[in-house]
Protein backbone atom coordinates (compact mmCIF):
# COMPACT_ATOMS: atom_id res chain seq x y z
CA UNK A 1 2.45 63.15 -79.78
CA UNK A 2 3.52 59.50 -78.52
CA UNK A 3 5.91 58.65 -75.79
CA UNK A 4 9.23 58.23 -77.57
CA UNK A 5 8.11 62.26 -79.43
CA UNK A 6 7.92 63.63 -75.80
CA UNK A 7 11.26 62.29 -74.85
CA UNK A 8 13.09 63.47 -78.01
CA UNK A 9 11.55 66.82 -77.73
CA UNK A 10 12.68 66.82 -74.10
CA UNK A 11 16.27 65.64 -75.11
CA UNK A 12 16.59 68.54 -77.72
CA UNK A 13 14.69 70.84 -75.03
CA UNK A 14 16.33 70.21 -71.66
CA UNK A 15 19.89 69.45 -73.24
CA UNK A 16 19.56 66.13 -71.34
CA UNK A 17 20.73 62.36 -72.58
CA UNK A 18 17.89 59.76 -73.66
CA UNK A 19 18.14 58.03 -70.59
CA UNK A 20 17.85 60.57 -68.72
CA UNK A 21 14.77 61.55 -70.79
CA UNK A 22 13.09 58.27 -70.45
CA UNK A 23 13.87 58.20 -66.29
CA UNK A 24 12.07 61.38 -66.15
CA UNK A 25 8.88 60.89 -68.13
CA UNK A 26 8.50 57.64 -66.61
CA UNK A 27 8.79 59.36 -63.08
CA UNK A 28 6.33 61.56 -64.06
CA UNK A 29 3.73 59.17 -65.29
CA UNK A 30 4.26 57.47 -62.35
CA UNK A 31 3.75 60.05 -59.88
CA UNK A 32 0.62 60.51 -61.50
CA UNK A 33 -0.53 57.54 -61.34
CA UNK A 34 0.18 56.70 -57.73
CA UNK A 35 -1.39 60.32 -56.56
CA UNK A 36 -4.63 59.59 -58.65
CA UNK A 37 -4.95 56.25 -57.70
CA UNK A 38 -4.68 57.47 -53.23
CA UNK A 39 -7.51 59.57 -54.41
CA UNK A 40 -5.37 63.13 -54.27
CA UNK A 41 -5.48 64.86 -56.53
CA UNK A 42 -2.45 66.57 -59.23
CA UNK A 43 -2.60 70.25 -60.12
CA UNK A 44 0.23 71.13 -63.34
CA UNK A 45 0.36 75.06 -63.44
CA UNK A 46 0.22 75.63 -67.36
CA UNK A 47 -1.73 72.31 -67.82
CA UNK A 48 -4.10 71.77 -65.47
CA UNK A 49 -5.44 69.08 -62.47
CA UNK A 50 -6.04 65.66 -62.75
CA UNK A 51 -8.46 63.78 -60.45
CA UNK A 52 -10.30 60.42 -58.72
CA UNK A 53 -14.04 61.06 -59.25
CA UNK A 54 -16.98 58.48 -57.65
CA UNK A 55 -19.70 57.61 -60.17
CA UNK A 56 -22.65 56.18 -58.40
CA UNK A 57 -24.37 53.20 -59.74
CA UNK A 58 -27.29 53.91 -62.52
CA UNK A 59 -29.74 52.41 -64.39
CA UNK A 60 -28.82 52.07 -68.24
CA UNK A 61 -29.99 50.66 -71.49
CA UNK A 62 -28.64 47.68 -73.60
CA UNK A 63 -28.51 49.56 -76.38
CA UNK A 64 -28.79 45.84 -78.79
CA UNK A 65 -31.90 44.31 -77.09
CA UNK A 66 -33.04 47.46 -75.23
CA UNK A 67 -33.18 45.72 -71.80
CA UNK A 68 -32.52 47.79 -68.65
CA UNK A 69 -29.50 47.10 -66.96
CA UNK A 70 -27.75 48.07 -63.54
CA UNK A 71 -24.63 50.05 -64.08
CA UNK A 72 -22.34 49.51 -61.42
CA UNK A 73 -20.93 52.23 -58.79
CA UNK A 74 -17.10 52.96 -60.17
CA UNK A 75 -14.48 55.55 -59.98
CA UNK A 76 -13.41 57.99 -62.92
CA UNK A 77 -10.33 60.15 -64.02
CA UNK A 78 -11.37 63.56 -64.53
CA UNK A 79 -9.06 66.39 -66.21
CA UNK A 80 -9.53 69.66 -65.71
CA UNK A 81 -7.46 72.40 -68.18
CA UNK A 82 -5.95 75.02 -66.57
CA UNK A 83 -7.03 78.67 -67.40
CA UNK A 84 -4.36 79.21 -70.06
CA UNK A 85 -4.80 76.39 -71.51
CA UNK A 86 -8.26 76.88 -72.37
CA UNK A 87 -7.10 80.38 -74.20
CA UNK A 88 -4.28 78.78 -76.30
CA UNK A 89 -6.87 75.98 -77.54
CA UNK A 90 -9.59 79.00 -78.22
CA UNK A 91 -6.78 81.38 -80.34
């Protein structure tokens, strides 16, 4: 599902205008963003949480020439589903 799906579904849904559609999703995404990017993390009951994670730097491979390289320290979105979730993807 893309973007514009998600606010047509939540037009025909919610009962709401476009634009009021489109305000609201891009509220949301936004709220996510900003809360991920402090470092917080977001919990959606029927979804699941979204979170900041700290990868420490590593050594790696090139995987063309086979050279070991240094893999830098970073940061990483993690997604956790929430419990029903899981059971509606399993059946």
């Amino acid at each position: 599902m893309t973007k514009s799906q998600l606010i047509n579904k939540i037009t025909r849904d919610a009962g709401v205008r476009r634009a009021q559609a489109v305000r609201a999703v891009k509220s949301l995404v936004q709220a996510i963003r900003e809360t991920i990017n402090k470092g917080e993390k977001i919990s959606l009951t029927g979804l699941g949480t979204f979170k900041m994670k700290a990868r420490k730097a590593r050594p790696g491979r090139n995987p063309k020439t086979g050279d070991t390289i240094a893999i830098p320290a970073g940061r990483k979105i993690s997604f956790k589903p929430s419990l029903s979730l899981k059971k509606l993807v399993k059946g």
